[in-house]
PDB file of N, CA and C in Angstrom:
ATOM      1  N   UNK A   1     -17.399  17.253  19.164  1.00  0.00           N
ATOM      2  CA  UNK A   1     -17.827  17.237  17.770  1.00  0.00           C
ATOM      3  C   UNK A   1     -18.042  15.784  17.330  1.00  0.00           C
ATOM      4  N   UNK A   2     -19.236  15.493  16.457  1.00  0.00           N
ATOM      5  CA  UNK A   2     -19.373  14.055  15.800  1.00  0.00           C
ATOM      6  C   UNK A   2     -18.838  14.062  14.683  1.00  0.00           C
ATOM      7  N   UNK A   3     -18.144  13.080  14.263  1.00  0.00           N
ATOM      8  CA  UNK A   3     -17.646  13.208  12.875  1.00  0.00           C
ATOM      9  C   UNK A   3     -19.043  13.172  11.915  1.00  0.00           C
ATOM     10  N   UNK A   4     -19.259  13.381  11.070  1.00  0.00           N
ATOM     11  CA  UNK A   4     -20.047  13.366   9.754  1.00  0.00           C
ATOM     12  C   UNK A   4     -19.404  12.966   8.465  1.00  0.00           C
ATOM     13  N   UNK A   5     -19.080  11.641   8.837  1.00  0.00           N
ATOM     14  CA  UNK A   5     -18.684  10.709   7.867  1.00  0.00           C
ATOM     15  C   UNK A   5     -18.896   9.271   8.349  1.00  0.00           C
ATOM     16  N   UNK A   6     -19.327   8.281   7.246  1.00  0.00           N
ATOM     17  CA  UNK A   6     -19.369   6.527   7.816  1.00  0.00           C
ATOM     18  C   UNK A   6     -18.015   6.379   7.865  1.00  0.00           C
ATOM     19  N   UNK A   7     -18.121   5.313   9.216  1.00  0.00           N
ATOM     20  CA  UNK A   7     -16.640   4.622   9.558  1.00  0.00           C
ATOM     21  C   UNK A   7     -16.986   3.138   9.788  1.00  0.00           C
ATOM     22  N   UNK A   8     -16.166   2.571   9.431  1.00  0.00           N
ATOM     23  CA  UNK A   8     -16.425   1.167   9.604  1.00  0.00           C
ATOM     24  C   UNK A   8     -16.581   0.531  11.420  1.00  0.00           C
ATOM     25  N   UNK A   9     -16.173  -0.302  11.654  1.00  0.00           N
ATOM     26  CA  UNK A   9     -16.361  -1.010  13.079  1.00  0.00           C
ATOM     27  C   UNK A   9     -15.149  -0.798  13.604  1.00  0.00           C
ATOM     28  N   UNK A  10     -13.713  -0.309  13.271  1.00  0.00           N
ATOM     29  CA  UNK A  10     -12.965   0.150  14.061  1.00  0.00           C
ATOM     30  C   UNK A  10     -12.643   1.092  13.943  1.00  0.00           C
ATOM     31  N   UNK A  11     -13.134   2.152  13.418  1.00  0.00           N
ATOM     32  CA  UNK A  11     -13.461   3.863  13.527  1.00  0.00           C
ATOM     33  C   UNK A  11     -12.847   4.371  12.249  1.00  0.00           C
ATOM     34  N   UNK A  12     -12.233   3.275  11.123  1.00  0.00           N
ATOM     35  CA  UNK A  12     -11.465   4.330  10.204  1.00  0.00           C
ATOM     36  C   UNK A  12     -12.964   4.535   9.447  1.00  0.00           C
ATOM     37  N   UNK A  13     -12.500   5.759   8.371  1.00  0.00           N
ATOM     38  CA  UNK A  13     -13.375   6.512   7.178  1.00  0.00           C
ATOM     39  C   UNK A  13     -13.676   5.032   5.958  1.00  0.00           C
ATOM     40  N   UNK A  14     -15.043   5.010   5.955  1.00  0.00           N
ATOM     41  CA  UNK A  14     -15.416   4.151   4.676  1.00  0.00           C
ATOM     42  C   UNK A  14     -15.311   4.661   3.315  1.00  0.00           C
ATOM     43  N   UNK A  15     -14.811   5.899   3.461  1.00  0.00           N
ATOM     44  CA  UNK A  15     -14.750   7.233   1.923  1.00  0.00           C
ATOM     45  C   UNK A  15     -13.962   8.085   2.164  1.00  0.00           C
ATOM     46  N   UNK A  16     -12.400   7.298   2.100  1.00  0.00           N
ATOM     47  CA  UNK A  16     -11.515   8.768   2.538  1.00  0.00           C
ATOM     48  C   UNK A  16     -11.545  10.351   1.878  1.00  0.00           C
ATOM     49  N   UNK A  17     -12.334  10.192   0.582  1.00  0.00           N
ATOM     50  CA  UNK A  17     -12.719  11.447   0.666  1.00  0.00           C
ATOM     51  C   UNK A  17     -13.584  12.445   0.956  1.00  0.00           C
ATOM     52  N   UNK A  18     -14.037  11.201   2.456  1.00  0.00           N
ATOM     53  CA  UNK A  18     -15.067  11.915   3.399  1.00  0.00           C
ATOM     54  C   UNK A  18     -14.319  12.917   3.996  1.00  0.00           C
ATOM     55  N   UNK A  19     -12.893  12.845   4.250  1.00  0.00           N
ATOM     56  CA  UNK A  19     -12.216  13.087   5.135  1.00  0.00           C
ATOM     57  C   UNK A  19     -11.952  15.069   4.690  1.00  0.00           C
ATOM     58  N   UNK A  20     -11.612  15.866   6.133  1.00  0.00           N
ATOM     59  CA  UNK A  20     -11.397  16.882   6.766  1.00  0.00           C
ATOM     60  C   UNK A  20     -10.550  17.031   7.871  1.00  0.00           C
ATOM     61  N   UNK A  21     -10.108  18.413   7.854  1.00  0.00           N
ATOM     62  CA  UNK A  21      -8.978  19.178   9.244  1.00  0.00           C
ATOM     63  C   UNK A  21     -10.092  18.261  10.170  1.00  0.00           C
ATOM     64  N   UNK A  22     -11.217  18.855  10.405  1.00  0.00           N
ATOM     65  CA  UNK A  22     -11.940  18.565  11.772  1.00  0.00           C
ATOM     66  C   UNK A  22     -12.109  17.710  11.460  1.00  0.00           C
ATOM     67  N   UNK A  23     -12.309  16.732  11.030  1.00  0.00           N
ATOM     68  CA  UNK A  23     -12.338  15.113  11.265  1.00  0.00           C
ATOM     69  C   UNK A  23     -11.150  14.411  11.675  1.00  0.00           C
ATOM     70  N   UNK A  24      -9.742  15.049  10.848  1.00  0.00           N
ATOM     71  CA  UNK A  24      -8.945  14.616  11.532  1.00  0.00           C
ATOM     72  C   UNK A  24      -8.613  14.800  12.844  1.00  0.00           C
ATOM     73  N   UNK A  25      -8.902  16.032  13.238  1.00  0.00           N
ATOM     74  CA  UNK A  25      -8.892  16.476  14.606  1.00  0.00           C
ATOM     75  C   UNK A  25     -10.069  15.714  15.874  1.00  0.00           C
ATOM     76  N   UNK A  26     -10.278  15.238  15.439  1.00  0.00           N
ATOM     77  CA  UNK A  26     -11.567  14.639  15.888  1.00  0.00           C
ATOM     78  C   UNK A  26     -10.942  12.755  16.058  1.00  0.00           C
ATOM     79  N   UNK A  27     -10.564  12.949  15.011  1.00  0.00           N
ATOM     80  CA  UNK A  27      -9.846  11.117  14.871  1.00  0.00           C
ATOM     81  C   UNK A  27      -8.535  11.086  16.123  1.00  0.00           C
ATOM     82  N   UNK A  28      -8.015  11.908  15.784  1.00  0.00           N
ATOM     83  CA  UNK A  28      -6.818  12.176  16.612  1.00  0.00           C
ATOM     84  C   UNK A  28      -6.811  11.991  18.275  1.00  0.00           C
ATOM     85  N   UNK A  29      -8.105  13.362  18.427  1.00  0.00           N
ATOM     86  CA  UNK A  29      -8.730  13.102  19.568  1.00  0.00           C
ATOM     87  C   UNK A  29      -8.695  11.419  20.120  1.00  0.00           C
ATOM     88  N   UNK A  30      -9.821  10.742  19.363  1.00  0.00           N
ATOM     89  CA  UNK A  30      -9.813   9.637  20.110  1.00  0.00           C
ATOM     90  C   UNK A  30      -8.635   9.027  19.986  1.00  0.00           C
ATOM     91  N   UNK A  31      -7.907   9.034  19.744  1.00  0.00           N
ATOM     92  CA  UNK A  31      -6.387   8.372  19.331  1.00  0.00           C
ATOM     93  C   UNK A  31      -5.823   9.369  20.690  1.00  0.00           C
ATOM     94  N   UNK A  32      -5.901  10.222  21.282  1.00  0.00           N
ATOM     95  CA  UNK A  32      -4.827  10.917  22.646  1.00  0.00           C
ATOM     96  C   UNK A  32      -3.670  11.319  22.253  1.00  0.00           C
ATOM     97  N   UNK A  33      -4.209  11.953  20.730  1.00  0.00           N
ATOM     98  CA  UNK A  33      -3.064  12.857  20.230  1.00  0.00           C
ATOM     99  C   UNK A  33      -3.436  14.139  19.956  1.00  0.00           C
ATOM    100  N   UNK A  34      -2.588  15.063  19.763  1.00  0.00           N
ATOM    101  CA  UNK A  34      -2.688  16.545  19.872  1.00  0.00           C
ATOM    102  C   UNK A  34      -2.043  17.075  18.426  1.00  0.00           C
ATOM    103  N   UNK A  35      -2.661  17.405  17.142  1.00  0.00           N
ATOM    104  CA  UNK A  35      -1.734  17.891  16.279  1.00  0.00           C
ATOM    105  C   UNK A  35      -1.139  18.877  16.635  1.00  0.00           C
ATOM    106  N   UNK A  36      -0.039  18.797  15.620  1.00  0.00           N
ATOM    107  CA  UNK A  36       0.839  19.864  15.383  1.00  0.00           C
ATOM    108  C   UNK A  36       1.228  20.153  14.366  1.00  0.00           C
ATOM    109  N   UNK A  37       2.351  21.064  14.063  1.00  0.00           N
ATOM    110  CA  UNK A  37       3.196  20.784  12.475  1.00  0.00           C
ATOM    111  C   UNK A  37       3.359  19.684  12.593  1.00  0.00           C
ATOM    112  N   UNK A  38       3.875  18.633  13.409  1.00  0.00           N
ATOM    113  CA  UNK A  38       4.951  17.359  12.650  1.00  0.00           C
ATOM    114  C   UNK A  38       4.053  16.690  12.066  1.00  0.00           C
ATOM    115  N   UNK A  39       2.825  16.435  13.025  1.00  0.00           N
ATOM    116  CA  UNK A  39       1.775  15.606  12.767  1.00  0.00           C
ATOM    117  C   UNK A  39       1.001  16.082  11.017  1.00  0.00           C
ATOM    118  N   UNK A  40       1.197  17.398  10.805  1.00  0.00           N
ATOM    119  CA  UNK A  40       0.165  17.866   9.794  1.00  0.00           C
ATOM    120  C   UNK A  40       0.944  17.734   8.701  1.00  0.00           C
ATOM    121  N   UNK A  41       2.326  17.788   8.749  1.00  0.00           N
ATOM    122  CA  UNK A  41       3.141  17.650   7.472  1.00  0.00           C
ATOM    123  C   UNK A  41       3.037  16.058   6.885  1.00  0.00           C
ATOM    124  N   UNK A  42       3.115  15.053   7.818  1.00  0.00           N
ATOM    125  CA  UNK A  42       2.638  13.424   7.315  1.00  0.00           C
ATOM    126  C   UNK A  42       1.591  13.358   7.054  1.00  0.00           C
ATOM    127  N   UNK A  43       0.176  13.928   7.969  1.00  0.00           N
ATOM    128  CA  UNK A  43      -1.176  13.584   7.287  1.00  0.00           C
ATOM    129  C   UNK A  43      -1.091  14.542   5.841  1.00  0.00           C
ATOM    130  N   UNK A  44      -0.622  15.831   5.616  1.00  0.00           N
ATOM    131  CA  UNK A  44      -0.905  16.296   4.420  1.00  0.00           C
ATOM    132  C   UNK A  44       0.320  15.201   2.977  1.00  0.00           C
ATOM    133  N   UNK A  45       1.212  14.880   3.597  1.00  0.00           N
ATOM    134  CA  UNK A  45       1.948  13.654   2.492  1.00  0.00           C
ATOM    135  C   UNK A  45       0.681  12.793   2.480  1.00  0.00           C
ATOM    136  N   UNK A  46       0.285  12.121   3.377  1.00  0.00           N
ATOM    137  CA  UNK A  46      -0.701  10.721   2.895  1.00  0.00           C
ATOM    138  C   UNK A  46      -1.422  10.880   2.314  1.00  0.00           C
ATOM    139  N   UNK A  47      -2.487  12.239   2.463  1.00  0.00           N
ATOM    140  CA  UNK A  47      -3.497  12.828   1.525  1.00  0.00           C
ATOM    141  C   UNK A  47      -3.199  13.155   0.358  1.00  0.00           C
ATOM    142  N   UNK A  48      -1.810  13.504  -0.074  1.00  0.00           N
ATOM    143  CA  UNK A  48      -1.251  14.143  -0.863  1.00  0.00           C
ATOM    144  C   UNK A  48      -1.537  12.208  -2.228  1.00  0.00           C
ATOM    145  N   UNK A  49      -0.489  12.055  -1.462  1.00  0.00           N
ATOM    146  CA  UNK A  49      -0.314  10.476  -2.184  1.00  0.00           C
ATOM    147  C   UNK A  49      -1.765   9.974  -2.251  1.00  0.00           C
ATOM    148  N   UNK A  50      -2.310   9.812  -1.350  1.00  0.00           N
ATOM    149  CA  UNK A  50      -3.820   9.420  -1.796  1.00  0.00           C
ATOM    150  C   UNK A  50      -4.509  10.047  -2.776  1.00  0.00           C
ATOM    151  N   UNK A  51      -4.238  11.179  -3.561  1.00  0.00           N
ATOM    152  CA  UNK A  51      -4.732  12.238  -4.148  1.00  0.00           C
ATOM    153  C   UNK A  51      -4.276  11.659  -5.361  1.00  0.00           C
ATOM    154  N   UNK A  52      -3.345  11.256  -5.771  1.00  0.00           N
ATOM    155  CA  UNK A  52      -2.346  10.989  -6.519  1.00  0.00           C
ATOM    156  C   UNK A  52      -2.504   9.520  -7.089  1.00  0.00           C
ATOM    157  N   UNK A  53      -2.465   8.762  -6.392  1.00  0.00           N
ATOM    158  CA  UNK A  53      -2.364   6.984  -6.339  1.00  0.00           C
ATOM    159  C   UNK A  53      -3.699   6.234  -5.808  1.00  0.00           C
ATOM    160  N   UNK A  54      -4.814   7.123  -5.388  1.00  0.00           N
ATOM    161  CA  UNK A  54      -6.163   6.296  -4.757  1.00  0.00           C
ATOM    162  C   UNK A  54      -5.891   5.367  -3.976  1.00  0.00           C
ATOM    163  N   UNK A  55      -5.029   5.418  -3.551  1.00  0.00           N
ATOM    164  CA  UNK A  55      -4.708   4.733  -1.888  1.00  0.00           C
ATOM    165  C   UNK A  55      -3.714   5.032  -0.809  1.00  0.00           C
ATOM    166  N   UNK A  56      -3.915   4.478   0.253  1.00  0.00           N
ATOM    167  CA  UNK A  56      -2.850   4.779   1.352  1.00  0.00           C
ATOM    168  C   UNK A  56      -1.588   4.789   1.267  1.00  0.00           C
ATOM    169  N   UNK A  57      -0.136   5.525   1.340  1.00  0.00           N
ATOM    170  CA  UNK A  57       1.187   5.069   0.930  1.00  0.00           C
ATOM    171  C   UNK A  57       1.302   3.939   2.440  1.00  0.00           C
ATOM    172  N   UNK A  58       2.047   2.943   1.760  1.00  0.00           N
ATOM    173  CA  UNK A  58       2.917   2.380   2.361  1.00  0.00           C
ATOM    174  C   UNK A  58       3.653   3.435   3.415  1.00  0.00           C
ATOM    175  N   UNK A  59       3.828   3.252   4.885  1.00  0.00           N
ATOM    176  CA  UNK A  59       4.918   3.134   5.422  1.00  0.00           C
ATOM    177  C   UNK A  59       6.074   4.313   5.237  1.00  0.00           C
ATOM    178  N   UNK A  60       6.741   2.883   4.352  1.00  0.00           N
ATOM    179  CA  UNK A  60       8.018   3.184   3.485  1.00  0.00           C
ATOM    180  C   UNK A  60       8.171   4.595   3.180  1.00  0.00           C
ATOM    181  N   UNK A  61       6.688   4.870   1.930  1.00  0.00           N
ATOM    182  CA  UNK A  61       6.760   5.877   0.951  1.00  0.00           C
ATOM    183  C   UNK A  61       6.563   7.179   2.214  1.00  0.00           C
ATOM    184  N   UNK A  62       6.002   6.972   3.870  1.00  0.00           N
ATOM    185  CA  UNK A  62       6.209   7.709   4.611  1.00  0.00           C
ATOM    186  C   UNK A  62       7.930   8.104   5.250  1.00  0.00           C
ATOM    187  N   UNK A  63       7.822   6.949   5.363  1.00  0.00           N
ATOM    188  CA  UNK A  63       9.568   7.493   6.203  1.00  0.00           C
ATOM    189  C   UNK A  63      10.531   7.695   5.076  1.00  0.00           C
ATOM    190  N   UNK A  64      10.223   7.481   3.526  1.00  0.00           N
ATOM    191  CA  UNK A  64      11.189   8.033   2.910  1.00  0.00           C
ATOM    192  C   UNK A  64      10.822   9.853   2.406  1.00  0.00           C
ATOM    193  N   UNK A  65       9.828   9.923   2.854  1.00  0.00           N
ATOM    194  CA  UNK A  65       9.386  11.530   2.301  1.00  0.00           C
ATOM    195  C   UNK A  65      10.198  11.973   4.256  1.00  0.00           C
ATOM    196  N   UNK A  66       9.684  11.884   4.848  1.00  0.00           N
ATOM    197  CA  UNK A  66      10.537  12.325   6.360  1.00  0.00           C
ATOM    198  C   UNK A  66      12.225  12.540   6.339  1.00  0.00           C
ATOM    199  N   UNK A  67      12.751  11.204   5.685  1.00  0.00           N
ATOM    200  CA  UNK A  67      14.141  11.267   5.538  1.00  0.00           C
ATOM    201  C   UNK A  67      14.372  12.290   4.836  1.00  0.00           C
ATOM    202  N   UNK A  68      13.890  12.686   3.891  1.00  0.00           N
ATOM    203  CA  UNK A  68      14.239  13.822   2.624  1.00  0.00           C
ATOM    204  C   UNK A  68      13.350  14.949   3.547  1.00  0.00           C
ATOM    205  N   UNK A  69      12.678  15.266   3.615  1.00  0.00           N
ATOM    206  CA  UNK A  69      12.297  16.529   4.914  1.00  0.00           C
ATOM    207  C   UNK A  69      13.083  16.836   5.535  1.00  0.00           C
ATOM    208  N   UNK A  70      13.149  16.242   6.527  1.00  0.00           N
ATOM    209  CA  UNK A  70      14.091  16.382   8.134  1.00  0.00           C
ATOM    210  C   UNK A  70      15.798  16.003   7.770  1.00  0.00           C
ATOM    211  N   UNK A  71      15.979  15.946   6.393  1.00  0.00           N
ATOM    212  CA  UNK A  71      17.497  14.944   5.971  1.00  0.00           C
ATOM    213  C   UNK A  71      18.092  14.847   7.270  1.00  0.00           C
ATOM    214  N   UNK A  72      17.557  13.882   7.068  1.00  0.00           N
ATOM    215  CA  UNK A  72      17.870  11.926   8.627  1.00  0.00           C
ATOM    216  C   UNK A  72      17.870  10.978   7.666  1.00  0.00           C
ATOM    217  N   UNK A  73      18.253  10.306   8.719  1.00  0.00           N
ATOM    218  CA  UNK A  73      18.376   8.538   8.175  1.00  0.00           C
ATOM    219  C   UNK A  73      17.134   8.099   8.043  1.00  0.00           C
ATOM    220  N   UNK A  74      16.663   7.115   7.291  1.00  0.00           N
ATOM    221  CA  UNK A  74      15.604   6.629   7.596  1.00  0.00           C
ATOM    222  C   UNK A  74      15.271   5.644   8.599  1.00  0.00           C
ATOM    223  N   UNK A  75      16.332   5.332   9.323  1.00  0.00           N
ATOM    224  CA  UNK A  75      15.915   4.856  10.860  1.00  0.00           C
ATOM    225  C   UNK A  75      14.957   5.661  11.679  1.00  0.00           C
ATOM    226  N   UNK A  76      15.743   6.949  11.536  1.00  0.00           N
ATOM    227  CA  UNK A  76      15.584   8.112  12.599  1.00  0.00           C
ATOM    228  C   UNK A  76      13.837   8.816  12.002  1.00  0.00           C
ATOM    229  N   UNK A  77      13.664   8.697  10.996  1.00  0.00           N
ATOM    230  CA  UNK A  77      12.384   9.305  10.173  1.00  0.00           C
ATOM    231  C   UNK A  77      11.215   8.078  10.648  1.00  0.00           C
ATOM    232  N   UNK A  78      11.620   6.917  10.356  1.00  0.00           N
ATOM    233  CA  UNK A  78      10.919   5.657  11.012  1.00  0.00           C
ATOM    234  C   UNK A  78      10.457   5.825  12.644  1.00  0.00           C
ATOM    235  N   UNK A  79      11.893   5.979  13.301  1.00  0.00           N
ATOM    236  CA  UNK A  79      11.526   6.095  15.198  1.00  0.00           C
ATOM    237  C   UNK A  79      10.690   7.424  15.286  1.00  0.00           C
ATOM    238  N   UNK A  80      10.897   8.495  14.476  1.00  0.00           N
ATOM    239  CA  UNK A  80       9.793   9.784  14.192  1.00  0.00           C
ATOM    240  C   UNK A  80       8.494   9.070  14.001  1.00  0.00           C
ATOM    241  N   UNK A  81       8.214   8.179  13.142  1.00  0.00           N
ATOM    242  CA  UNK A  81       6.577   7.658  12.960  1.00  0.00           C
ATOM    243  C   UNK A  81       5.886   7.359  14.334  1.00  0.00           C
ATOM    244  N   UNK A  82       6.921   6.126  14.931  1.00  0.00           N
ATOM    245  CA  UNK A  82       6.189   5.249  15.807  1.00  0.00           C
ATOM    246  C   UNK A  82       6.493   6.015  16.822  1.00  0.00           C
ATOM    247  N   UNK A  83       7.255   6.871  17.353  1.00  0.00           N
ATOM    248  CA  UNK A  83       7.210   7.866  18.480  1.00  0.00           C
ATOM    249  C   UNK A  83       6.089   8.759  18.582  1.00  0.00           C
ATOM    250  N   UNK A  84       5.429   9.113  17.166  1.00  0.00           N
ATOM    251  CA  UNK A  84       4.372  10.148  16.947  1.00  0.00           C
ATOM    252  C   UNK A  84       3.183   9.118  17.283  1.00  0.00           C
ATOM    253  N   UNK A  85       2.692   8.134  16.743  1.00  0.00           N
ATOM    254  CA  UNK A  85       1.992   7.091  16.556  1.00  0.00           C
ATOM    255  C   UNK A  85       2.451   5.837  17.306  1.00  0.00           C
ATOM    256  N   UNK A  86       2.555   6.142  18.512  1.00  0.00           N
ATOM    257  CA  UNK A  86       3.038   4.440  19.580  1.00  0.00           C
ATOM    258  C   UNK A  86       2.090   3.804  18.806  1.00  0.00           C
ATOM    259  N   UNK A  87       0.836   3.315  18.762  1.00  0.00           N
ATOM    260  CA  UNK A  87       0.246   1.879  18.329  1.00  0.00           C
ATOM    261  C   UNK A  87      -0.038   2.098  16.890  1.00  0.00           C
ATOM    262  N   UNK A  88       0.915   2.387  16.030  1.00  0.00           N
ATOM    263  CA  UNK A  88       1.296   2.049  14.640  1.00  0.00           C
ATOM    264  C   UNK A  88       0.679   3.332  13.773  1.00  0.00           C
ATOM    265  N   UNK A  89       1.982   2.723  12.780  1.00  0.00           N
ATOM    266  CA  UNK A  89       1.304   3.701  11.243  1.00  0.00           C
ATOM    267  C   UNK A  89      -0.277   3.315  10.660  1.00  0.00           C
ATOM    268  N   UNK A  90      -0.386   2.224  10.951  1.00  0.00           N
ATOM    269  CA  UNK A  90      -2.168   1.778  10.263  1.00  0.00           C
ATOM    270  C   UNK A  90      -2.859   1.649  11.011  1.00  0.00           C
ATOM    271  N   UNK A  91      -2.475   1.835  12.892  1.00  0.00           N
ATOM    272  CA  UNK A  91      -3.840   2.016  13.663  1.00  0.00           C
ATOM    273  C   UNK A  91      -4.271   3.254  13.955  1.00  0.00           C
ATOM    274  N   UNK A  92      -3.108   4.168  13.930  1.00  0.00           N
ATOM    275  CA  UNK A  92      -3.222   5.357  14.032  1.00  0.00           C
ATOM    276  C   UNK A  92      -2.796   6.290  13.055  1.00  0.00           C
ATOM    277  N   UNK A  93      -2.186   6.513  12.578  1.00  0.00           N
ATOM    278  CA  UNK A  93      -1.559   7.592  11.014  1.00  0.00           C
ATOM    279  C   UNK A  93      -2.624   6.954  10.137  1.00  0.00           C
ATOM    280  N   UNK A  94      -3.037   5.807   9.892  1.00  0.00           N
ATOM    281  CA  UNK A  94      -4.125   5.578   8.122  1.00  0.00           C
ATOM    282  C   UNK A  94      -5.202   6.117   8.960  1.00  0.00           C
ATOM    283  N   UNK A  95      -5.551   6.106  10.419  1.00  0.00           N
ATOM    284  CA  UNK A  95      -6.544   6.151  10.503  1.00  0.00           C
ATOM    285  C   UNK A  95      -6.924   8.040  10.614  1.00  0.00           C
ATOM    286  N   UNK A  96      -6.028   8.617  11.383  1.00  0.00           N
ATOM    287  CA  UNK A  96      -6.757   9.896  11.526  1.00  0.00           C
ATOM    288  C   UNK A  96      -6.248  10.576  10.199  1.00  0.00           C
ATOM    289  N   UNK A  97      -5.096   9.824   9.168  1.00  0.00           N
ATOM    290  CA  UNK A  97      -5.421  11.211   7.718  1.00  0.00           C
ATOM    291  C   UNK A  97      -6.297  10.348   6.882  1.00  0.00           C
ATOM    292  N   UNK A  98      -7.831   9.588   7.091  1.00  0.00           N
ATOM    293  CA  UNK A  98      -8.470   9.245   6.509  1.00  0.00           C
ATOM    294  C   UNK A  98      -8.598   8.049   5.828  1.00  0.00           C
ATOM    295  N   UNK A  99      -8.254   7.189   5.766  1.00  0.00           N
ATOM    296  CA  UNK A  99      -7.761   6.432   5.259  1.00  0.00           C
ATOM    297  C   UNK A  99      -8.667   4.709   5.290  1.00  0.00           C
ATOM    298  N   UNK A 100      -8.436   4.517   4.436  1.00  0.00           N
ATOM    299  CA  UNK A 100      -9.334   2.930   4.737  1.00  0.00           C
ATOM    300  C   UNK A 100      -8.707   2.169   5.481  1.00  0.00           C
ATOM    301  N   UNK A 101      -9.350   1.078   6.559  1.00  0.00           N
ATOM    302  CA  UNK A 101      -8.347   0.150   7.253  1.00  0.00           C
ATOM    303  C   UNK A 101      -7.838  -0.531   5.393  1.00  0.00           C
ATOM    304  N   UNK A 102      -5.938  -0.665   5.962  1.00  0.00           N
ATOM    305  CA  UNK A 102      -5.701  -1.702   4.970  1.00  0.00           C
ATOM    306  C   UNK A 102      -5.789  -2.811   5.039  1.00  0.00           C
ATOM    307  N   UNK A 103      -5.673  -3.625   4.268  1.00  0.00           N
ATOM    308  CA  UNK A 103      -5.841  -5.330   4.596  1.00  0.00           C
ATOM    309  C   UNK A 103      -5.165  -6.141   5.152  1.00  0.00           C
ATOM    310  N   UNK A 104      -3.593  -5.652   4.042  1.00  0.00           N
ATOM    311  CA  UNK A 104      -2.446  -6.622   4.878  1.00  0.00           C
ATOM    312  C   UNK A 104      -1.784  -5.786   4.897  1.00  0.00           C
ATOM    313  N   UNK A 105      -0.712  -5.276   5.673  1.00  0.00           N
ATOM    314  CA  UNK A 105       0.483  -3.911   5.165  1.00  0.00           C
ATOM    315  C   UNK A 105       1.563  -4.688   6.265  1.00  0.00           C
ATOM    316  N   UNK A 106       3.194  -4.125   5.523  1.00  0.00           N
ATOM    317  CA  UNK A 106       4.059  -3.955   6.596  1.00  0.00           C
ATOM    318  C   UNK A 106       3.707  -2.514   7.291  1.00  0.00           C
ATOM    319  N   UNK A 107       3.994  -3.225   8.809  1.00  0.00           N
ATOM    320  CA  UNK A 107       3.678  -1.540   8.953  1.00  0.00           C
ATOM    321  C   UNK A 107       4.922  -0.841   9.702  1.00  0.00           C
ATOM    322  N   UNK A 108       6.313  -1.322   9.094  1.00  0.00           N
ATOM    323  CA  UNK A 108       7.408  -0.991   9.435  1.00  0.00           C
ATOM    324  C   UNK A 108       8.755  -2.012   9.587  1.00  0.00           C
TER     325      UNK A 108
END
């Protein structure tokens, strides 16, 4: 499948509310990930917050919605991100739930 949305030069969405299931599924793809629930419950928080705030959450505002989910530590909700996402929350999580590259971010 081609996505049918502009992406900039390192594949994120130029209009995250270009964004879709099959696009994410599609983003993911090239990323050598496979959704699932775990995966769909964080992209639907980021969308959620993006819905909400017109931009990407922080991180943070991820592993503290996980901690209160899964009630864990937020260590353990954190090693959940980057275990799901080895090469990061903003190369991979902003990118397949739609998201604009950010500029500067902690990304943990």
């Amino acid at each position: 499948m081609k996505i049918r949305a502009t992406r900039d030069a390192e594949g994120y969405l130029v209009n995250p509310d270009d964004w879709n299931e099959d696009i994410a599924y599609e983003l993911a793809s090239e990323e050598d990930i496979e959704l699932n629930e775990t995966y769909w419950s964080m992209l639907n928080f980021m969308r959620d917050y993006y819905s909400e705030h017109s931009i990407a959450p922080d991180v943070r505002h991820l592993i503290n919605h996980l901690a209160t989910k899964n009630q864990c530590e937020k260590r353990e909700a954190k090693s959940l991100i980057f275990e799901l996402f080895p090469y990061g929350y903003v190369k991979q999580a902003c990118k397949i739930a739609g998201m604009k590259k950010p500029r500067a971010w902690s990304t943990g």
